[in-house]
Every structure is written in C-alpha cells, then in structure tokens.
C-alpha atoms as a PDB file:
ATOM      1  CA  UNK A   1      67.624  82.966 102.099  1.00  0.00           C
ATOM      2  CA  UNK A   2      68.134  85.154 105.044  1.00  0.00           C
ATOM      3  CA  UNK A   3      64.463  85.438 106.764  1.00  0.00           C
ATOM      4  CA  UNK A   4      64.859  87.210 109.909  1.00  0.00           C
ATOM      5  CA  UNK A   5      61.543  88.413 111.477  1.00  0.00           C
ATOM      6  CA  UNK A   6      58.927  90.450 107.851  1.00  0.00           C
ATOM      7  CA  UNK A   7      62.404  91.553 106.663  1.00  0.00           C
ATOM      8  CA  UNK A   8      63.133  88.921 103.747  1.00  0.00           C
ATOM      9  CA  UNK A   9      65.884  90.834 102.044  1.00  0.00           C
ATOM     10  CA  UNK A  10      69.698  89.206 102.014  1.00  0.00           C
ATOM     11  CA  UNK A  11      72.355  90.808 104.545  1.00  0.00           C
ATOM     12  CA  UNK A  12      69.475  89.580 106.995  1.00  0.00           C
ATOM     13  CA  UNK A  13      71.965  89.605 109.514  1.00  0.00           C
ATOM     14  CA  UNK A  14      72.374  93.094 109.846  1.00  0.00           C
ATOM     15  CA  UNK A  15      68.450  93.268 110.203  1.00  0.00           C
ATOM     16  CA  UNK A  16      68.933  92.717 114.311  1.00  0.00           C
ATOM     17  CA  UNK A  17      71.018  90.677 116.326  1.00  0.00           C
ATOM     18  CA  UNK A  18      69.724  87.198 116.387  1.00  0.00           C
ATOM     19  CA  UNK A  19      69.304  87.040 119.917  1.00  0.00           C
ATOM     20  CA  UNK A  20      67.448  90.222 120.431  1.00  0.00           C
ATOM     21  CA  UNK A  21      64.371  89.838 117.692  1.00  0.00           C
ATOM     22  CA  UNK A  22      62.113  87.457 119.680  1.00  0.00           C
ATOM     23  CA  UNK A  23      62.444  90.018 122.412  1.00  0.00           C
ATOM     24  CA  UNK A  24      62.279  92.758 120.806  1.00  0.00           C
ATOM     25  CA  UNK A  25      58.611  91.225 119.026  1.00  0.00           C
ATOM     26  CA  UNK A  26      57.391  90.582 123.179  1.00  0.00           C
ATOM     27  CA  UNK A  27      58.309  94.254 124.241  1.00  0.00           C
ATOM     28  CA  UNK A  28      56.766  95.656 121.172  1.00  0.00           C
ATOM     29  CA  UNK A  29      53.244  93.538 122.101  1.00  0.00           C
ATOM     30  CA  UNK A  30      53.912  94.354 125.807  1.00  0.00           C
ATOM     31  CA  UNK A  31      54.335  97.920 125.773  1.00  0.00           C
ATOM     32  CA  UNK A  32      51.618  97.901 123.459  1.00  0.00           C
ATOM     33  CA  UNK A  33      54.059 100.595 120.955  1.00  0.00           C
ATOM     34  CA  UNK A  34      53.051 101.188 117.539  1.00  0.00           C
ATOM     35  CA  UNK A  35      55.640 101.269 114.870  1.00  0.00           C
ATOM     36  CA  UNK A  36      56.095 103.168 111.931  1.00  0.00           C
ATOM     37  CA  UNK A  37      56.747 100.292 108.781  1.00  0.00           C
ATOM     38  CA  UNK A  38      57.317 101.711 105.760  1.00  0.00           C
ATOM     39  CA  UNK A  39      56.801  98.736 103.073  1.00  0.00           C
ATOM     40  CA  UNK A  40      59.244  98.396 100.170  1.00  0.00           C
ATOM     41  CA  UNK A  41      57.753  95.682  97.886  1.00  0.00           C
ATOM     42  CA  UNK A  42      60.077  93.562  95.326  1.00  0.00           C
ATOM     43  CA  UNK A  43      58.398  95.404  92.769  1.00  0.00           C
ATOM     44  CA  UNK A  44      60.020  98.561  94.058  1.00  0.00           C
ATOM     45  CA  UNK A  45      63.326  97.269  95.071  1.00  0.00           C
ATOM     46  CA  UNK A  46      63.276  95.583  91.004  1.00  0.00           C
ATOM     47  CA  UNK A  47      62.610  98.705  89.282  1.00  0.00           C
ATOM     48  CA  UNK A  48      65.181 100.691  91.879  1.00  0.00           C
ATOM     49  CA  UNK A  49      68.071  98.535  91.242  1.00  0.00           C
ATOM     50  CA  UNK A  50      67.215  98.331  87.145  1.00  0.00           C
ATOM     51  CA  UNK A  51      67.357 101.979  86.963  1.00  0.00           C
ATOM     52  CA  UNK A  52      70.556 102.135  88.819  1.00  0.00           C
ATOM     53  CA  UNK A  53      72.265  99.457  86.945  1.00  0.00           C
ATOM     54  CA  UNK A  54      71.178 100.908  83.595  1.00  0.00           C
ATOM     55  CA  UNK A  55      72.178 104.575  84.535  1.00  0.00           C
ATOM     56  CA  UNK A  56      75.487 103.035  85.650  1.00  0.00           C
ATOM     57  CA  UNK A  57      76.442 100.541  83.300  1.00  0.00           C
ATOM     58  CA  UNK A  58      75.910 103.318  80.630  1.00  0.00           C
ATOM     59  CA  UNK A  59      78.733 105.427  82.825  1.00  0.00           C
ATOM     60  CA  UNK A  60      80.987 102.335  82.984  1.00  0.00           C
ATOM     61  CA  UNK A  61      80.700 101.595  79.391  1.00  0.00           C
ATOM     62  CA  UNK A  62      80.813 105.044  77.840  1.00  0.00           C
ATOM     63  CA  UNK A  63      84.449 106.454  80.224  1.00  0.00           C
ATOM     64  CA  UNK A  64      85.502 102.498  79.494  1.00  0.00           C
ATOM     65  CA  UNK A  65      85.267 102.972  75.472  1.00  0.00           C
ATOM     66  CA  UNK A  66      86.637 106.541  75.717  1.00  0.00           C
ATOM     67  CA  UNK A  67      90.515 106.994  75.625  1.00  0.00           C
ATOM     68  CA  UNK A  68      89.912 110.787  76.508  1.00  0.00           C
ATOM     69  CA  UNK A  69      87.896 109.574  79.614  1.00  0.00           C
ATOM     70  CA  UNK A  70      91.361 107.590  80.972  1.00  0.00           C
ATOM     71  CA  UNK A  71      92.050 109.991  83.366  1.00  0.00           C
ATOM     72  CA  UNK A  72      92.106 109.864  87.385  1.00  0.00           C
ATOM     73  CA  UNK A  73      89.282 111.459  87.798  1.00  0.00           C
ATOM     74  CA  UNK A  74      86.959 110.121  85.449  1.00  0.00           C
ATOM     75  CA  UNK A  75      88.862 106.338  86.825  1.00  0.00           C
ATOM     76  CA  UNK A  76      87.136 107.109  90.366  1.00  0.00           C
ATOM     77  CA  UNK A  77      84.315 108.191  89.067  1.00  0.00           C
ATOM     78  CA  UNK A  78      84.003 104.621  86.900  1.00  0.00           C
ATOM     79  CA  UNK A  79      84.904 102.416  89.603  1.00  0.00           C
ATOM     80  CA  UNK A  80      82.107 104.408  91.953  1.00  0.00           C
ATOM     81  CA  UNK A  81      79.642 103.618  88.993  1.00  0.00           C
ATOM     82  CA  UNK A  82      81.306 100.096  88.538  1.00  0.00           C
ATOM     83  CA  UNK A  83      80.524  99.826  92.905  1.00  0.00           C
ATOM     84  CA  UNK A  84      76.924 101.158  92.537  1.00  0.00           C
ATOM     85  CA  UNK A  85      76.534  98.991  89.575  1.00  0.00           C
ATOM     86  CA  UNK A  86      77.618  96.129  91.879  1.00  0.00           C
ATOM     87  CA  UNK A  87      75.498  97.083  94.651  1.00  0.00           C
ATOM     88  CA  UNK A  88      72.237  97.669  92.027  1.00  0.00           C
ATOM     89  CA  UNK A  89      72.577  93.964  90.395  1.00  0.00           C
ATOM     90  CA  UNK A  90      73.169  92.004  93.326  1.00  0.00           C
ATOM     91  CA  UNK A  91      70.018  93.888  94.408  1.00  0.00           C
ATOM     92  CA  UNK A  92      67.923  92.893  91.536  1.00  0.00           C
ATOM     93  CA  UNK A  93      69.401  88.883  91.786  1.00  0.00           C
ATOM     94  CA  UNK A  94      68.660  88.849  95.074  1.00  0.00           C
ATOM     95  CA  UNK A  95      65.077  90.035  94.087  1.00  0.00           C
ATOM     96  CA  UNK A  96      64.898  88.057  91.117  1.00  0.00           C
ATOM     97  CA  UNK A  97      65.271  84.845  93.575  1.00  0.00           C
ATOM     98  CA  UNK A  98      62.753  86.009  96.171  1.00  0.00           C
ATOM     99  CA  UNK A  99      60.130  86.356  93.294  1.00  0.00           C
ATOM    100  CA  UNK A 100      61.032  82.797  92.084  1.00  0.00           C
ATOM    101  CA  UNK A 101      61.026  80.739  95.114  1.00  0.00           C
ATOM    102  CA  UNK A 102      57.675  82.857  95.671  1.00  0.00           C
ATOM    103  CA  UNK A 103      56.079  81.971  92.630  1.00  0.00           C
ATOM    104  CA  UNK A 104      57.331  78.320  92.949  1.00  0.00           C
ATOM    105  CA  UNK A 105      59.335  78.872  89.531  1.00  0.00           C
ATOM    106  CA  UNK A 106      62.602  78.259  91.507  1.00  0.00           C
ATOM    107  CA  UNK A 107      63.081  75.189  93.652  1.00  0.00           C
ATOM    108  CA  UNK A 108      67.083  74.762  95.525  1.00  0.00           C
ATOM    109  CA  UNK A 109      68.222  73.444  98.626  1.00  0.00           C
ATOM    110  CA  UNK A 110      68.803  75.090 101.700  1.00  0.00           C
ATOM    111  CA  UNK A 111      72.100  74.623 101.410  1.00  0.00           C
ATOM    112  CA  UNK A 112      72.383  76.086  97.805  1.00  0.00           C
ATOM    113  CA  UNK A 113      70.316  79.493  99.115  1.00  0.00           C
ATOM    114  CA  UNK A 114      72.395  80.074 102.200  1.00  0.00           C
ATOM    115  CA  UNK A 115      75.536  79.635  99.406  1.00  0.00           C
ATOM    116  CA  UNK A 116      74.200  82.159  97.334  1.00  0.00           C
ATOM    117  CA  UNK A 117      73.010  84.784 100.157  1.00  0.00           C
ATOM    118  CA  UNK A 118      76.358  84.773 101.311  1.00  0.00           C
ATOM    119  CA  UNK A 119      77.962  85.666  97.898  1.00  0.00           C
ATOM    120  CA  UNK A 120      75.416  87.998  97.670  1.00  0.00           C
ATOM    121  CA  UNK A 121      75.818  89.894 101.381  1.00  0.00           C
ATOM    122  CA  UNK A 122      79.839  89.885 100.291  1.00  0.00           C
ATOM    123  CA  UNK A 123      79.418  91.425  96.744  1.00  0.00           C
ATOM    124  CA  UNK A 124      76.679  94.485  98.373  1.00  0.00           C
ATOM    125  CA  UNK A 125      78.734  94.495 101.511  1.00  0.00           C
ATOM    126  CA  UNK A 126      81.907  95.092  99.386  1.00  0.00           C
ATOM    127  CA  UNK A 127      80.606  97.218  97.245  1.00  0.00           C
ATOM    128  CA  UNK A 128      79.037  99.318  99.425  1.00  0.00           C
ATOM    129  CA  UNK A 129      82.077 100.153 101.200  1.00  0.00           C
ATOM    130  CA  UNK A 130      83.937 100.632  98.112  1.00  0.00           C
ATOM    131  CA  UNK A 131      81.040 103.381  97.266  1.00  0.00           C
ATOM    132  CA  UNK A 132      81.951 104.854 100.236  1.00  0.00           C
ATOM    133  CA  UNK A 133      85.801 105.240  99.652  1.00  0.00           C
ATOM    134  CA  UNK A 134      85.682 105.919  95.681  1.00  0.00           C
ATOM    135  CA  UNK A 135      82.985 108.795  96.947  1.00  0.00           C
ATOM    136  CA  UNK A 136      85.780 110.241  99.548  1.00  0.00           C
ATOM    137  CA  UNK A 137      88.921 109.295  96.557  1.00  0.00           C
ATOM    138  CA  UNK A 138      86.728 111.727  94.364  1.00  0.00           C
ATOM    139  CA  UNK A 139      86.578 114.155  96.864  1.00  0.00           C
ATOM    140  CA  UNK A 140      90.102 114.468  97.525  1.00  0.00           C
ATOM    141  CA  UNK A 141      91.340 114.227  93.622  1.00  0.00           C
ATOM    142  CA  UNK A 142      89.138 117.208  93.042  1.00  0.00           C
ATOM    143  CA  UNK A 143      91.176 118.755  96.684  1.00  0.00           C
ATOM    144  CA  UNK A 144      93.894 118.650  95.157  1.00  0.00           C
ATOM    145  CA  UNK A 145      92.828 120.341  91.819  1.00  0.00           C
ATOM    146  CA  UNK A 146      92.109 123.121  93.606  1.00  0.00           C
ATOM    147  CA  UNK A 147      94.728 123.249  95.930  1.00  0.00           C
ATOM    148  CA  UNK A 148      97.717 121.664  94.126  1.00  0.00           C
ATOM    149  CA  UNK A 149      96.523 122.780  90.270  1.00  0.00           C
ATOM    150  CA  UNK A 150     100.328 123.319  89.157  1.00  0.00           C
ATOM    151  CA  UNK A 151     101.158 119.683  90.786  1.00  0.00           C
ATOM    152  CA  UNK A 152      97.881 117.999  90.607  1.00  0.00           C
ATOM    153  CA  UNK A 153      99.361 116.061  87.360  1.00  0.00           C
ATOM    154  CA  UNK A 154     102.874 115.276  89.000  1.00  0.00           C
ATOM    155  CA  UNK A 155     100.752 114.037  92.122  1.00  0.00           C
ATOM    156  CA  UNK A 156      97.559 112.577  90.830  1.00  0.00           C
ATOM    157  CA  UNK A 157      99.068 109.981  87.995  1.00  0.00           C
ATOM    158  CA  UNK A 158      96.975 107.110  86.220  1.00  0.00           C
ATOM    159  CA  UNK A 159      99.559 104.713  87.758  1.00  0.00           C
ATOM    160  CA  UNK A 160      98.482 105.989  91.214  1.00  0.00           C
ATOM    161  CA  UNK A 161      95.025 106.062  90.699  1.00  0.00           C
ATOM    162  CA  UNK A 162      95.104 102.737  89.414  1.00  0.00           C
ATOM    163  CA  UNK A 163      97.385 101.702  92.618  1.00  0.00           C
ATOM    164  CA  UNK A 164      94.305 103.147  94.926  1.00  0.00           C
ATOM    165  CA  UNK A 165      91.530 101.433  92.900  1.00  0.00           C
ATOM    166  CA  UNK A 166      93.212  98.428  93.881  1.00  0.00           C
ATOM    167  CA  UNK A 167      94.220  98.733  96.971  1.00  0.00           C
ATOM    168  CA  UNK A 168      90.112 100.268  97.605  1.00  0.00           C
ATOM    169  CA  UNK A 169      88.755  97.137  96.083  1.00  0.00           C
ATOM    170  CA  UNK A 170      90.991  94.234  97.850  1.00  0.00           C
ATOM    171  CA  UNK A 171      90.186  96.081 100.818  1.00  0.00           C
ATOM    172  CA  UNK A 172      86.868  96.446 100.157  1.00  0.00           C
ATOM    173  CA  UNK A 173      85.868  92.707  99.520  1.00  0.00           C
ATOM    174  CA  UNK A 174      88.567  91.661 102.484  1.00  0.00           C
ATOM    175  CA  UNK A 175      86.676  93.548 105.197  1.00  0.00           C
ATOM    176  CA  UNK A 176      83.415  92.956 103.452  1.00  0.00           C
ATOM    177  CA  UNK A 177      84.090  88.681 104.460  1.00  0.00           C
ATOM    178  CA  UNK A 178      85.683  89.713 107.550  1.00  0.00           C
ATOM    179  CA  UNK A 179      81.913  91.777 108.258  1.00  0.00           C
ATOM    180  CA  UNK A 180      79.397  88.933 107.172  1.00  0.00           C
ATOM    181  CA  UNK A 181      81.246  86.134 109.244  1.00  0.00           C
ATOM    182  CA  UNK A 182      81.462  88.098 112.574  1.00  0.00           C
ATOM    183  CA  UNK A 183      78.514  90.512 112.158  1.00  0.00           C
ATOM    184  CA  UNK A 184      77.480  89.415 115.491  1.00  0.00           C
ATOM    185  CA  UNK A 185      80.847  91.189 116.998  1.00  0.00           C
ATOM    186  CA  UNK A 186      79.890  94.708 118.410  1.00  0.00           C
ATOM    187  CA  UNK A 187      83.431  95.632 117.464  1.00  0.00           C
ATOM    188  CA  UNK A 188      82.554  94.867 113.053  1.00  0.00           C
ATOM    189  CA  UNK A 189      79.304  96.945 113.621  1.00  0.00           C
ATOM    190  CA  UNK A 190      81.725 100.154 115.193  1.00  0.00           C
ATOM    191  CA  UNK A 191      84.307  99.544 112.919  1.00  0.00           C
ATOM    192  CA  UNK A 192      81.571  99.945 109.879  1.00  0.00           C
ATOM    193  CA  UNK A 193      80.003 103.083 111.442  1.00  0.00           C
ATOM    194  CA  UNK A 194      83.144 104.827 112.531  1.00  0.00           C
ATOM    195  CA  UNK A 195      84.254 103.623 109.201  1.00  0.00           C
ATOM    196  CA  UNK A 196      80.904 106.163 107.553  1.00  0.00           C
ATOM    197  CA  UNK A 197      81.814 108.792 110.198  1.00  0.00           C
ATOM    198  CA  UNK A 198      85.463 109.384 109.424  1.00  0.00           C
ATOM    199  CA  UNK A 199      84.110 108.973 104.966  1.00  0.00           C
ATOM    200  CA  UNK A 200      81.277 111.796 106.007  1.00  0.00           C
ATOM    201  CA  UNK A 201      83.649 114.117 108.140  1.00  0.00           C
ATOM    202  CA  UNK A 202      86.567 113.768 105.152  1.00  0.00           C
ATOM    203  CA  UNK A 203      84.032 114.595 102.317  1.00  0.00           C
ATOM    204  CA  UNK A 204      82.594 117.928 104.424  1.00  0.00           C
ATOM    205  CA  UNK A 205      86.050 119.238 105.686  1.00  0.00           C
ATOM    206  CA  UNK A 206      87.337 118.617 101.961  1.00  0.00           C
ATOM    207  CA  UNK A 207      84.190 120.023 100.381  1.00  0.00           C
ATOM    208  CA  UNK A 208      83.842 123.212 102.511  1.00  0.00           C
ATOM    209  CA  UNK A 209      87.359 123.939 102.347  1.00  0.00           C
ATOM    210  CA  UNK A 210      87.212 124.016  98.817  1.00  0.00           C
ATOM    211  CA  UNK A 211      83.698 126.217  98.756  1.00  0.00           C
ATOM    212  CA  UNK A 212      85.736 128.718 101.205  1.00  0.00           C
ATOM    213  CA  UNK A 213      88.428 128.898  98.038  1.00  0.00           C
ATOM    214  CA  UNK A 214      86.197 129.371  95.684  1.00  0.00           C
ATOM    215  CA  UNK A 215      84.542 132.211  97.245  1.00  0.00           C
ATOM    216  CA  UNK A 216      87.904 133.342  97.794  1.00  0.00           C
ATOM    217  CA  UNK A 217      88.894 133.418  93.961  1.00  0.00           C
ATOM    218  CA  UNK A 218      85.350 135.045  93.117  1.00  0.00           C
ATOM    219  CA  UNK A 219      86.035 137.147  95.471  1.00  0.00           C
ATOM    220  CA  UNK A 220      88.981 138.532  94.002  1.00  0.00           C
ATOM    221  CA  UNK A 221      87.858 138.172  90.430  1.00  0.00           C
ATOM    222  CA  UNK A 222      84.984 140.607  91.795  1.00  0.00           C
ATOM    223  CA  UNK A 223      87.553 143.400  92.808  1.00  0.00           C
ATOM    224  CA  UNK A 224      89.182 143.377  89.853  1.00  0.00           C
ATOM    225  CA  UNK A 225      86.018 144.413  88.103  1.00  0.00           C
ATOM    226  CA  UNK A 226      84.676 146.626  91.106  1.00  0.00           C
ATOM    227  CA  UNK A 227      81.419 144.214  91.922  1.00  0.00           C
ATOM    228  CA  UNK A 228      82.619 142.564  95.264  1.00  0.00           C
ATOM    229  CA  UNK A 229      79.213 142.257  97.131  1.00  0.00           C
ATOM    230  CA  UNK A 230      76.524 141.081  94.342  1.00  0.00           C
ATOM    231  CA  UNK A 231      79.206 138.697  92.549  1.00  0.00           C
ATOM    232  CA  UNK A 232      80.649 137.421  95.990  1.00  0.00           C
ATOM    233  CA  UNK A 233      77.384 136.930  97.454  1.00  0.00           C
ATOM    234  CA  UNK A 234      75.832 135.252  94.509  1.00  0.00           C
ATOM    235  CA  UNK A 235      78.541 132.846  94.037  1.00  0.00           C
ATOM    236  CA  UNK A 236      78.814 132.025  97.477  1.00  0.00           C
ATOM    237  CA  UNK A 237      75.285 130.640  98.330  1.00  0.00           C
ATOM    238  CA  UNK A 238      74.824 129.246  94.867  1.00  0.00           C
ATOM    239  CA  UNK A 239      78.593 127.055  96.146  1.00  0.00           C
ATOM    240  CA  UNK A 240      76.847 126.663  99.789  1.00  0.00           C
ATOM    241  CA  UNK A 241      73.502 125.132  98.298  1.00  0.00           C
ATOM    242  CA  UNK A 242      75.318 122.517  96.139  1.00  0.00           C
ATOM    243  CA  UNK A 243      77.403 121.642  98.986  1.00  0.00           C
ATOM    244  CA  UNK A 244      74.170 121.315 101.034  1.00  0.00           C
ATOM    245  CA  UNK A 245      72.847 119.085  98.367  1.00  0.00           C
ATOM    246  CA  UNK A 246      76.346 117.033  97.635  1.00  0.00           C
ATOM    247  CA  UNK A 247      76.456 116.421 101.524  1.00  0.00           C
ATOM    248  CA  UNK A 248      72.507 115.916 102.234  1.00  0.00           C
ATOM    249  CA  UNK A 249      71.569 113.373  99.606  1.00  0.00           C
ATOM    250  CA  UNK A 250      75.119 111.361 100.976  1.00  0.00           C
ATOM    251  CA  UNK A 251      74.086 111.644 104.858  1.00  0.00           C
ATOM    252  CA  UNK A 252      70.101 110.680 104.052  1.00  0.00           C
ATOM    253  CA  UNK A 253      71.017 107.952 101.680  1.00  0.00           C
ATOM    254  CA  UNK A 254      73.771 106.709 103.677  1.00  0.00           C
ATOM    255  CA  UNK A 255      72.761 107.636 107.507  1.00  0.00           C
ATOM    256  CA  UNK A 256      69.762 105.606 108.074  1.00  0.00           C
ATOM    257  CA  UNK A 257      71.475 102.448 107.491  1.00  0.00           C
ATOM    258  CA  UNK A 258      74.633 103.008 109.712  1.00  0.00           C
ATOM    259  CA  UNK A 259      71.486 104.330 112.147  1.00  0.00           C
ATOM    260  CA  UNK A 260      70.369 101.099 111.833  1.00  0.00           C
ATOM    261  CA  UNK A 261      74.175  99.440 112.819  1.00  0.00           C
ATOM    262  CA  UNK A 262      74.406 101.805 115.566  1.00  0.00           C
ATOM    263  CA  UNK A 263      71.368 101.151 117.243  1.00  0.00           C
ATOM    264  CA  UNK A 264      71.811  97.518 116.908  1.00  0.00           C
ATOM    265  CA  UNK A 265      74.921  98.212 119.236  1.00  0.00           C
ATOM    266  CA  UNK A 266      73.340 100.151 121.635  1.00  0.00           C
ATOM    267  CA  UNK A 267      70.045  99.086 121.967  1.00  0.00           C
ATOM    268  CA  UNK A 268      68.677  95.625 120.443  1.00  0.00           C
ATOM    269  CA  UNK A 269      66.138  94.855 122.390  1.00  0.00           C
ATOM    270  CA  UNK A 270      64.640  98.161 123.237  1.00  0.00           C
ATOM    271  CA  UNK A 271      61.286  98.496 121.891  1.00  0.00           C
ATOM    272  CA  UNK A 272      62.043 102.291 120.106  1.00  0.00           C
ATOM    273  CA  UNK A 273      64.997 100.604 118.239  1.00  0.00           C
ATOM    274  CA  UNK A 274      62.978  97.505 117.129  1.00  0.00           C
ATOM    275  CA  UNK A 275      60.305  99.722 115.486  1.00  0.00           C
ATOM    276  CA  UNK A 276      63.750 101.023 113.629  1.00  0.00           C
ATOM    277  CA  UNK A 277      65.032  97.777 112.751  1.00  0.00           C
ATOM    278  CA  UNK A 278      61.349  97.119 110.954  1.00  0.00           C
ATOM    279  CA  UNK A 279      62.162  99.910 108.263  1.00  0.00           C
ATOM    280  CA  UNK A 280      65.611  97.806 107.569  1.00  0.00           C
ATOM    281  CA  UNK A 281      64.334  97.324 103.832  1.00  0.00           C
ATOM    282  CA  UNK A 282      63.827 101.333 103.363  1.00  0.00           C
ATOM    283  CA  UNK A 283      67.545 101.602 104.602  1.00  0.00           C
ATOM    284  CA  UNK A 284      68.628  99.395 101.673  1.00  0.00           C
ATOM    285  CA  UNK A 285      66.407 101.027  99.139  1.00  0.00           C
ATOM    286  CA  UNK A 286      67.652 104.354 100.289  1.00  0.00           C
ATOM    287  CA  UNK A 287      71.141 103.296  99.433  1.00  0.00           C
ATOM    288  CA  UNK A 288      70.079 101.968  96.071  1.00  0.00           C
ATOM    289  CA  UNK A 289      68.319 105.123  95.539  1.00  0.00           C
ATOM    290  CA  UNK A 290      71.751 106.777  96.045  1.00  0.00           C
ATOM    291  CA  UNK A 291      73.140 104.373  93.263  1.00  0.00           C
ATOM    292  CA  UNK A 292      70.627 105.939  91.012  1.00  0.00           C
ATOM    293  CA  UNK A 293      71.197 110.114  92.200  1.00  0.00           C
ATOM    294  CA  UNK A 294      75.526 109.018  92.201  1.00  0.00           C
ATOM    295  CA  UNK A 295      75.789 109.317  88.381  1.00  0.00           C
ATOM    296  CA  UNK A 296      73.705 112.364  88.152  1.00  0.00           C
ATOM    297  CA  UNK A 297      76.023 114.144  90.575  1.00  0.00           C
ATOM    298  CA  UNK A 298      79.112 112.565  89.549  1.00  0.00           C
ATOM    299  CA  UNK A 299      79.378 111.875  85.918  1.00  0.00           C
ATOM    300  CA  UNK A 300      76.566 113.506  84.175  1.00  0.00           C
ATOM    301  CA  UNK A 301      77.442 116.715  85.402  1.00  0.00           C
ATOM    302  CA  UNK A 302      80.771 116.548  82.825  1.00  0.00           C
ATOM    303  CA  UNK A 303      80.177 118.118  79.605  1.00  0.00           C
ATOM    304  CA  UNK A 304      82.728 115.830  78.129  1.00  0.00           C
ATOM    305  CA  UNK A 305      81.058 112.893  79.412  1.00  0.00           C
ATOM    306  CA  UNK A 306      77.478 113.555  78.421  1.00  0.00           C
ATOM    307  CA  UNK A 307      79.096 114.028  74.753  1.00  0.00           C
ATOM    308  CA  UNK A 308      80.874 110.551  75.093  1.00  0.00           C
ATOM    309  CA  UNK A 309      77.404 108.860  76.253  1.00  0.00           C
ATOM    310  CA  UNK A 310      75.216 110.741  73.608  1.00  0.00           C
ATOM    311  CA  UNK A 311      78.000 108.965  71.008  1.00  0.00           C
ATOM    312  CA  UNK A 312      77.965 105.739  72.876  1.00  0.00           C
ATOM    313  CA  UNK A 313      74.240 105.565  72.293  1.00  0.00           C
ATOM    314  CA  UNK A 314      73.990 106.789  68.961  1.00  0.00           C
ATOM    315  CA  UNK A 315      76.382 104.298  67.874  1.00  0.00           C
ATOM    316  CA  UNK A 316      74.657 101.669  69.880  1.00  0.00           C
ATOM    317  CA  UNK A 317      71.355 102.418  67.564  1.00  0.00           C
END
C-alpha cells in the first residue's frame, strides 16, 4: 500500500511530494511548529463510504429500473451517483485491506498491493473527476431549462446525453492514468486544480444567472397580483440561501483537497504547508462526505424520484 509519512490511505502520492516529506518532518521539529492533525480512523472512513454507497446505489438502482426516470436529467444525475458510488466503494476496499493486513487476516506480496493501490488511485481518481463534470453537466442541463424551455427537448436529447456520459467517463479514467503516473509533474497537479477552478466558476456563473431569472419571473408574477416587494423579496433570499448552500457544501467538500494540490505546488517543504499535508485523510473524508450530501441535493429532492425509491424498496421487502 501507499505509506507515505502517518497518512496510510491509497492515492498516497498526492499526500506530498516524495522528495519534500523528510524535510518537511526536520523543519516541523526545527521550528519547533505545532500542527493541527485531525485523525480520521478506518472506522470512520468504513462507515462514511457505506453510507455513501448505500444512499447511492439505491439512486442508481431505483432511476436504472424506472423507464420514466430515462431522461437527461435524471441520466446525469445517475452517472453522478454511479461516480460517487465509485468513489465510496473503492473507499471502503481500500479500507477493508488496511484493516486486514492490520489484523494479519490478509497476507500478499508487495507486488500484489502496489497492483491493487494503483487500480484503486485510478478508479477514485477517475471518479472523482467525473463527479466533478456530471456536477457542472447537471448544472448546465438545468441552464438550459430555464433559458431554452421551448428548445430544451430539441437540444438536450437522450442520444446527446448519452454521447456526453461517454465522452465524461473515457475522459475521466484517461486523465485519471495520465494523473497517477506523473503526479510528480507540477504541470498534472495545475491541470487538476485549474481543472476544479474553471468546474466551481461554471457551476456559480450558471447557478446565479439562473437565481437572477428566477427572481425575475417572481418578480413579474408579483405585479400581476400587486405584491412586488414581500413576494420578490421572499423568493429572492429563500433562491440566494440555497445557492449559498448548493455552492458552499461543493467548495468545502471539494476545496480542501485541491488546497492540498495547490500547496504541494507552491510550497512542499514549508513547514505551514506540511502541517496541511498532515490533515490529507480529512481532505478525502470530506469528499466522501460529499458523496453522501450529493444524493440529498441532487436526486432526493425530485418528487418523482422519492416515489420511484419508496416503490423500489417496497418491492425489495
């Protein structure tokens, strides 16, 4: 397994630069600098990615069964539950294996473990980044059923959204080996937060945009019935508090980790960054975390959905 330093999760080799974490362990006893470590046991990281690959499974399997769920929306919104799924299991084998070789219940070559963590980093590397672009392809499908309503169904076609789910996940698991064989190249580690920066910026420009619209419309719906100011204002911050929410729980799931990437870049063996780089395992359990909150924003908000599930699970008893 990838052991880099008291971080013992896989994708250890976004943890620090291999170069700079003998140094930055001297500066840290040098300077004398105490570090804030927040400890995420396997326990935690278990019951975090069951959770998530429960919740999500349940999403997959209930728009999956569901011929009225075979739409373009509800398609994005099963492959991101299909990528957090992904990223939520490879979690839990990773943990599973940790606990075993711990416990002495699991006994494989070197060889064989370094096999396996780097299947592993590929399927949460490539998942993660398709979580990323399904959560911006959601973002502009519902753009354009606001914008483009009359041609959203001329525009936004199963064929097309099937075309994109494709072209998201070949993409996704290209760049994803591309990432875990040159993670040492400053250039991957830009690439991958320029890559968040440009998802973060489309989802807010997208998202407000559409907030200013719908203000608009109540706006309007508001004169018609001669109660502009108490409608207008009332819809308005209820819209601006859900964005805060839809954008806040993406940037502090998300952030911290592509934090981590950037710093790595800019400052590896600065003693500040290293006490950073020691809270790598809250980054990934932040992420999983937003595996978990994903469905509840995404999916379970649809009537129609929550219906489909409350059959799936009926049936399933």
């Amino acid at each position: 397994m990838a052991v880099q330093g008291s971080q013992r999760r896989l994708l250890g080799s976004l943890n620090s630069t291999p170069t700079a974490i003998p140094q930055l362990g001297l500066a840290a006893n040098q300077t004398g600098a105490r570090c804030l470590e927040v400890s995420i046991s396997d326990g935690l990281f278990l019951s975090l990615g069951l959770v998530s690959l429960v919740e999500n499974a349940l999403v997959v399997a209930t728009i999956a069964k569901n011929r009225n769920l075979h739409s373009p929306m509800y398609c994005f919104i099963c492959c991101l539950a299909l990528s957090d799924l992904l990223v939520s299991g490879s979690n839990v084998l990773e943990t599973a294996v940790i606990l075993l070789l711990e416990a002495g219940a699991l006994v494989a070559r070197a060889a064989v473990l370094q096999q396996l963590d780097n299947v592993i980093d590929v399927i949460t590397c490539s998942s993660m980044l398709s979580s990323l672009c399904f959560l911006g392809a959601i973002a502009v499908d519902r753009y354009i059923s606001i914008f483009y309503a009359l041609r959203y169904h001329s525009i936004v076609t199963l064929p097309r959204a099937r075309r994109a789910v494709a072209a998201i996940w070949v993409a996704s698991v290209v760049f994803s080996t591309l990432f875990i064989a040159y993670y040492d190249h400053v250039a991957v580690l830009l690439c991958l937060v320029v890559f968040f920066l440009a998802m973060l910026v489309l989802m807010a420009v997208l998202y407000v945009h559409m907030l200013a619209r719908a203000c608009q419309h109540a706006q309007g719906i508001a004169r018609l019935h001669k109660r502009q100011r108490p409608v207008h204002q009332g819809f308005g911050l209820k819209g601006a508090v859900t964005l805060t929410i839809l954008l806040g729980i993406f940037f502090l799931c998300w952030g911290p980790f592509f934090l981590h990437l950037t710093l790595i870049v800019l400052c590896p063996e600065h003693p500040t960054c290293g006490c950073i780089f020691k809270n790598f395992n809250l980054f990934l359990a932040l992420i999983i975390c937003n595996a978990i909150i994903d469905p509840l924003i995404y999916a379970f908000h649809s009537q129609e959905l929550r219906r489909m599930l409350k059959e799936v699970l009926t049936c399933s008893w």
